[in-house]
C-alpha atoms as a PDB file:
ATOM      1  CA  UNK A   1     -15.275   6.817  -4.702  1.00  0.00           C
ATOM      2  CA  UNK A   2     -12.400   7.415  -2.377  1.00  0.00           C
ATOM      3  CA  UNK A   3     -13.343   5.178   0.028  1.00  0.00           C
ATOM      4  CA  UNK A   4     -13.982   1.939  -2.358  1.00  0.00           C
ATOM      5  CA  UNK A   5     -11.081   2.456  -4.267  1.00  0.00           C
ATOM      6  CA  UNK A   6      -8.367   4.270  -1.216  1.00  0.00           C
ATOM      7  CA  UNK A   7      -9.445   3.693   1.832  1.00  0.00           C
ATOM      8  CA  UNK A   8     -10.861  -0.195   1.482  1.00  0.00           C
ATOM      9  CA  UNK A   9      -8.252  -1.580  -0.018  1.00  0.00           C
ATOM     10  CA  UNK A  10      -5.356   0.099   2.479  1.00  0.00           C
ATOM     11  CA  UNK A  11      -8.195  -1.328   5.518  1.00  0.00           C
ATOM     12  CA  UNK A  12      -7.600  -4.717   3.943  1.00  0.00           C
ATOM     13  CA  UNK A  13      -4.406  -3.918   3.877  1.00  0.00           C
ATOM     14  CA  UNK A  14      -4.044  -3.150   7.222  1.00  0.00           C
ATOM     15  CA  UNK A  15      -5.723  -5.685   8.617  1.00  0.00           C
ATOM     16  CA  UNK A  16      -3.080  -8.525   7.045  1.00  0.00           C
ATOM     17  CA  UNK A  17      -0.741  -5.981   8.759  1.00  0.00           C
ATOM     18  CA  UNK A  18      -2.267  -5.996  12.007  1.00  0.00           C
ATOM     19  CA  UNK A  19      -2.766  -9.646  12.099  1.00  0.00           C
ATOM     20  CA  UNK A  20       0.640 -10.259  11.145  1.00  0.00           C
ATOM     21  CA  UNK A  21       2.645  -8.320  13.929  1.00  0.00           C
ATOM     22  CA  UNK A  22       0.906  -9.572  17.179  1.00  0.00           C
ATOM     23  CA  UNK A  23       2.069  -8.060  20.305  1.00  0.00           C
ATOM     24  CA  UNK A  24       4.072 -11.403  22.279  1.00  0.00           C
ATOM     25  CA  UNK A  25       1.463 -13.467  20.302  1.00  0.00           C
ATOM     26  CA  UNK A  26      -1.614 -11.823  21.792  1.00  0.00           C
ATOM     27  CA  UNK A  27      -4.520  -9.915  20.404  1.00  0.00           C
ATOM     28  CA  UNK A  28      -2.953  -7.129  20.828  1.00  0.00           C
ATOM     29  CA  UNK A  29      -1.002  -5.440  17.918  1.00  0.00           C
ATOM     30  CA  UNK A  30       2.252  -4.098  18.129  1.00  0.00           C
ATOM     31  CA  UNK A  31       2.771  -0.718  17.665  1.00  0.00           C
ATOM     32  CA  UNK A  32       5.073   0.633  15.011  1.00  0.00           C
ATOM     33  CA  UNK A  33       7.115   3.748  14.677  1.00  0.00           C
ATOM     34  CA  UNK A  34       7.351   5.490  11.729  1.00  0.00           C
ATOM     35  CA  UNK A  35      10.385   5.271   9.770  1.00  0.00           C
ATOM     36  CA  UNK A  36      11.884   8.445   7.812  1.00  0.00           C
ATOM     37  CA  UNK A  37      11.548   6.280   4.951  1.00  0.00           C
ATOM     38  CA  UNK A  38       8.104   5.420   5.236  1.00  0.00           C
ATOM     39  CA  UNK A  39       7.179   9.045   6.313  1.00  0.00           C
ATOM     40  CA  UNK A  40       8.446  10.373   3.251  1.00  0.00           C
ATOM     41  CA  UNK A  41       7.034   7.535   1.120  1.00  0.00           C
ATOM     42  CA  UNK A  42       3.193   8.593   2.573  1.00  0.00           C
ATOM     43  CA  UNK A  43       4.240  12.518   2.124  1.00  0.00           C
ATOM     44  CA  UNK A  44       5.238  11.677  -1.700  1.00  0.00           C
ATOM     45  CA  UNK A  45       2.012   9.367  -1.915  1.00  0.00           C
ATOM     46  CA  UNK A  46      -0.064  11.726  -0.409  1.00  0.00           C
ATOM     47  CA  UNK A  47       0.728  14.442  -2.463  1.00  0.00           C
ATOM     48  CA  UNK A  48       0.245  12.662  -5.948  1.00  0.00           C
ATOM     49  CA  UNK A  49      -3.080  11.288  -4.403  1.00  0.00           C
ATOM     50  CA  UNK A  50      -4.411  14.924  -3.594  1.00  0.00           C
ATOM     51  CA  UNK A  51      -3.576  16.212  -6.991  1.00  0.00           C
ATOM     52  CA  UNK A  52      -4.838  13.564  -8.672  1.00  0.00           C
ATOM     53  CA  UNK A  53      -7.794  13.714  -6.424  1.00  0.00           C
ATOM     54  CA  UNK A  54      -8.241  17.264  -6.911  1.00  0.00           C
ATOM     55  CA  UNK A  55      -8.363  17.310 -10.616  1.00  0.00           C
ATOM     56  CA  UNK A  56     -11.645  14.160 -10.076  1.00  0.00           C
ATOM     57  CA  UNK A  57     -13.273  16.379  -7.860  1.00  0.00           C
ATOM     58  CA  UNK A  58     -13.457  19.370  -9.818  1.00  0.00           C
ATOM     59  CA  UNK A  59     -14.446  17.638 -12.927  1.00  0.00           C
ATOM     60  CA  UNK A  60     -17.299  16.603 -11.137  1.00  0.00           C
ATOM     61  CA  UNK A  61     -17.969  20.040 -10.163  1.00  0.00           C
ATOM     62  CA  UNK A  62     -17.593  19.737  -6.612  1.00  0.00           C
ATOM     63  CA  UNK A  63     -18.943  23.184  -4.380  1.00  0.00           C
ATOM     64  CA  UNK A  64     -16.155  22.831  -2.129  1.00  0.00           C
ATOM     65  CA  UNK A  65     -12.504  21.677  -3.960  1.00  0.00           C
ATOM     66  CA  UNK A  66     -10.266  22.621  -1.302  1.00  0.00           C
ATOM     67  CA  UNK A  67     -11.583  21.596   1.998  1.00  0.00           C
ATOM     68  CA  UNK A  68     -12.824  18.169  -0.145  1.00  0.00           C
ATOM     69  CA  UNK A  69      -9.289  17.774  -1.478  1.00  0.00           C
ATOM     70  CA  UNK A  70      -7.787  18.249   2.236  1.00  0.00           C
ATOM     71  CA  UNK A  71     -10.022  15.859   3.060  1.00  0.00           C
ATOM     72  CA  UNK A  72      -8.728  12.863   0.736  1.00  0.00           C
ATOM     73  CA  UNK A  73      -5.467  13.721   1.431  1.00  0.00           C
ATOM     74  CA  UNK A  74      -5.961  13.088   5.420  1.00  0.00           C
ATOM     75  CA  UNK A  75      -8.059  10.160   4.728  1.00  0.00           C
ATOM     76  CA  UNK A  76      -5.437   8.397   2.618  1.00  0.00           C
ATOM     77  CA  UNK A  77      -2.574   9.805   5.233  1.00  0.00           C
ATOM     78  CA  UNK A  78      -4.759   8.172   7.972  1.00  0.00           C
ATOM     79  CA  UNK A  79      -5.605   5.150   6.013  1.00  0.00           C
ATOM     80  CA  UNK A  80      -1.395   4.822   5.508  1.00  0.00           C
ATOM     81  CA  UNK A  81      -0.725   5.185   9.132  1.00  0.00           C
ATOM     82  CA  UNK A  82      -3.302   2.564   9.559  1.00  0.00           C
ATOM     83  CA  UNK A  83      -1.144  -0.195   7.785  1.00  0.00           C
ATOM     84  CA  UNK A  84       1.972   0.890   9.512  1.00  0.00           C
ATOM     85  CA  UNK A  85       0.504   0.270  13.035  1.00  0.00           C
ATOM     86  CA  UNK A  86       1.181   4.343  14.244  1.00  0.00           C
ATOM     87  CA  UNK A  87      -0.643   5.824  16.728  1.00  0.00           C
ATOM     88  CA  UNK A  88      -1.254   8.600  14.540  1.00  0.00           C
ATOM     89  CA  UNK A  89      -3.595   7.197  12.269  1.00  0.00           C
ATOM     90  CA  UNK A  90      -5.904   8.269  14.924  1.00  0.00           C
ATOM     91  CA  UNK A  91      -4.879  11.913  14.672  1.00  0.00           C
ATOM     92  CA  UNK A  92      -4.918  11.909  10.803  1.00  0.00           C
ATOM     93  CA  UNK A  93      -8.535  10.650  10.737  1.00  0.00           C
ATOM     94  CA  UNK A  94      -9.038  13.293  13.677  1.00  0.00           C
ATOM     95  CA  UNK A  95      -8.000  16.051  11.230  1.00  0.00           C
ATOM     96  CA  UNK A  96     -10.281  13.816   8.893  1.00  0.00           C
ATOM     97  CA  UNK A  97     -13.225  14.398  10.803  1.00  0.00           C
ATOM     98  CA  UNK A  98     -12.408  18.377  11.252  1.00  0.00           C
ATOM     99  CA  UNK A  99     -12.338  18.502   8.083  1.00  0.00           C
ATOM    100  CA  UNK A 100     -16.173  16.892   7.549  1.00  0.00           C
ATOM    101  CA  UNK A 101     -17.115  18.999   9.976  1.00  0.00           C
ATOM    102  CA  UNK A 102     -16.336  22.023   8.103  1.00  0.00           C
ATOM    103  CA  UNK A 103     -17.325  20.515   4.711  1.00  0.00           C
ATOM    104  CA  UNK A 104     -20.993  19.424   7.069  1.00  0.00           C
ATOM    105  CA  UNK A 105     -21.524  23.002   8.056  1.00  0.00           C
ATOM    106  CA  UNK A 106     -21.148  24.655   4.899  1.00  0.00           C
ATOM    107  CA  UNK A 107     -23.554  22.234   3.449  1.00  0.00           C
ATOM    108  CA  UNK A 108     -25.980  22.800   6.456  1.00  0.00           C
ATOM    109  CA  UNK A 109     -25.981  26.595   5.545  1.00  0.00           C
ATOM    110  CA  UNK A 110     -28.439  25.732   2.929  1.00  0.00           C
ATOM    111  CA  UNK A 111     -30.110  22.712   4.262  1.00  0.00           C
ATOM    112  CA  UNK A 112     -30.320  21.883   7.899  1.00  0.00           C
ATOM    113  CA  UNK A 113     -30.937  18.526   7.438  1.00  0.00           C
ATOM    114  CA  UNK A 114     -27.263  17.868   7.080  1.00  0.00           C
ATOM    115  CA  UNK A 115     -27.153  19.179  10.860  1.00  0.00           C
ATOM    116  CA  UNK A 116     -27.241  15.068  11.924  1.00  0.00           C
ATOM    117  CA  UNK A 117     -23.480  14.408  10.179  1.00  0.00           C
ATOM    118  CA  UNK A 118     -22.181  17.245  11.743  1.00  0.00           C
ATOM    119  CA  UNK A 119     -22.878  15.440  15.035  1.00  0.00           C
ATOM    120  CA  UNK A 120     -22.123  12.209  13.538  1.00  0.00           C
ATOM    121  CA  UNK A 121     -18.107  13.401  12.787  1.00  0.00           C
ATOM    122  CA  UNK A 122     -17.774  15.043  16.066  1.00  0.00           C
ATOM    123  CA  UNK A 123     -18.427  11.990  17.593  1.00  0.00           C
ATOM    124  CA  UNK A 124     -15.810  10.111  15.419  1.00  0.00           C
ATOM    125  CA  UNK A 125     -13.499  13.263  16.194  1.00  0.00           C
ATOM    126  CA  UNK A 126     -14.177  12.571  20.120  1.00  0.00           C
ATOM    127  CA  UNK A 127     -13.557   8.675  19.300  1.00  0.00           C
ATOM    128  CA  UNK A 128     -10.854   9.319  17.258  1.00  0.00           C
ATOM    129  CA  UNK A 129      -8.917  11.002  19.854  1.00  0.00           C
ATOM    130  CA  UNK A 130      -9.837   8.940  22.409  1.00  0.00           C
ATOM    131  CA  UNK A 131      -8.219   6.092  19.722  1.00  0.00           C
ATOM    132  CA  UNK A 132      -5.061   8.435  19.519  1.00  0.00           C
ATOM    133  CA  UNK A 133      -4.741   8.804  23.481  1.00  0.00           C
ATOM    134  CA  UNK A 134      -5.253   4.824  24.071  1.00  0.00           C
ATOM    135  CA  UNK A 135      -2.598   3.890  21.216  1.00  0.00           C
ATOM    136  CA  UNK A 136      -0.436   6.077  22.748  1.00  0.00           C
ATOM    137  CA  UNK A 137      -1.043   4.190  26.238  1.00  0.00           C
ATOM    138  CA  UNK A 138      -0.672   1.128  24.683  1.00  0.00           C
ATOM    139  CA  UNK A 139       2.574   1.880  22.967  1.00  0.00           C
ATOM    140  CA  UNK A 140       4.175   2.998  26.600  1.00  0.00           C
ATOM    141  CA  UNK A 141       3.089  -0.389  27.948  1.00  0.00           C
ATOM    142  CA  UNK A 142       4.514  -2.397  24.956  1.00  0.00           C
ATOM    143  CA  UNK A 143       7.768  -0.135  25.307  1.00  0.00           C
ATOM    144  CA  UNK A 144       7.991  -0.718  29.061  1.00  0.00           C
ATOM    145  CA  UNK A 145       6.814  -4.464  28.691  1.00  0.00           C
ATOM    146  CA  UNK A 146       9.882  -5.044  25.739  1.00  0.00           C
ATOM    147  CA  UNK A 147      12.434  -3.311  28.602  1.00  0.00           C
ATOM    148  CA  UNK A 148      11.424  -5.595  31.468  1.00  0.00           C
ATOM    149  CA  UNK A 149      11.894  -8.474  29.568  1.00  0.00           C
ATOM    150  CA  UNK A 150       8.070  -9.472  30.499  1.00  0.00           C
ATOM    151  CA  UNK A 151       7.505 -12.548  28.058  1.00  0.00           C
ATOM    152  CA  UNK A 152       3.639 -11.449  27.153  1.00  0.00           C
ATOM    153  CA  UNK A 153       1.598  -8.350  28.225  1.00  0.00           C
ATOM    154  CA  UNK A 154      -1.840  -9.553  29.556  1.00  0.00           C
ATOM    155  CA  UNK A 155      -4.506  -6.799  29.431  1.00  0.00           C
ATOM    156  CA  UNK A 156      -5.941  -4.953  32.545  1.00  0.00           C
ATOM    157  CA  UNK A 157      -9.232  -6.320  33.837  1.00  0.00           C
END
């Protein structure tokens, strides 16, 4: 449910975003800070989406509200960050994937076979920072590149 009707239509989202702000017209995109604005707009968002969120999940009876509620609210905060081109969309989906884990393990208390997503997020929490460290790299380059006046940045080889 969240991800048909959140997080796919902010990806689709995000892509026109991404396509439309090309680094020095390459396939790179450009990296965006964060306004106060927007920051507050995604805190205000994000709130109404968890408690709206959190009244859906426990009518449907869900065995873990909270840590399922935290979980929507970092998916739509990541999926947010995503359209505004931050490098920490990475680190919201990072929390994201914490978050599974914990929600993986308490389900694997009673059934082990649930032992495979646990591995499955820490992997995405491993790529996911890995995504956060990189976007961070690249926004340094596209800083220093916009300084030096270099006309387009051309990716290392």
């Amino acid at each position: 449910m969240t991800y048909v009707g959140m997080t796919l239509p902010m990806s689709v989202v995000s892509l026109i975003s991404w396509v439309r702000h090309p680094f020095r017209d390459s396939a790179q995109v450009t990296v965006a800070k964060v306004s106060k604005k927007a920051a507050s707009v995604m805190i205000v968002l994000s709130v109404l989406v968890t408690v709206g969120f959190y009244f859906i999940l426990r009518a449907l009876g869900n065995a873990n509200l909270l840590f399922s509620t935290f979980s929507v609210t970092t998916s739509f905060a990541a999926a947010f960050l995503t359209f505004l081109r931050s490098p920490y969309f990475a680190l919201a989906y990072a929390l994201n994937d914490a978050v599974l884990i914990v929600l993986w393990s308490l389900a694997s208390v009673s059934d082990l076979s649930y032992i495979p997503m646990i591995v499955c997020f820490g992997v995405f929490l491993i790529n996911d920072t890995y995504g956060f460290l990189s976007w961070r790299k690249m926004a340094k380059m596209q800083s220093q590149s916009a300084r030096n006046g270099q006309p387009k940045h051309s990716p290392e080889k």
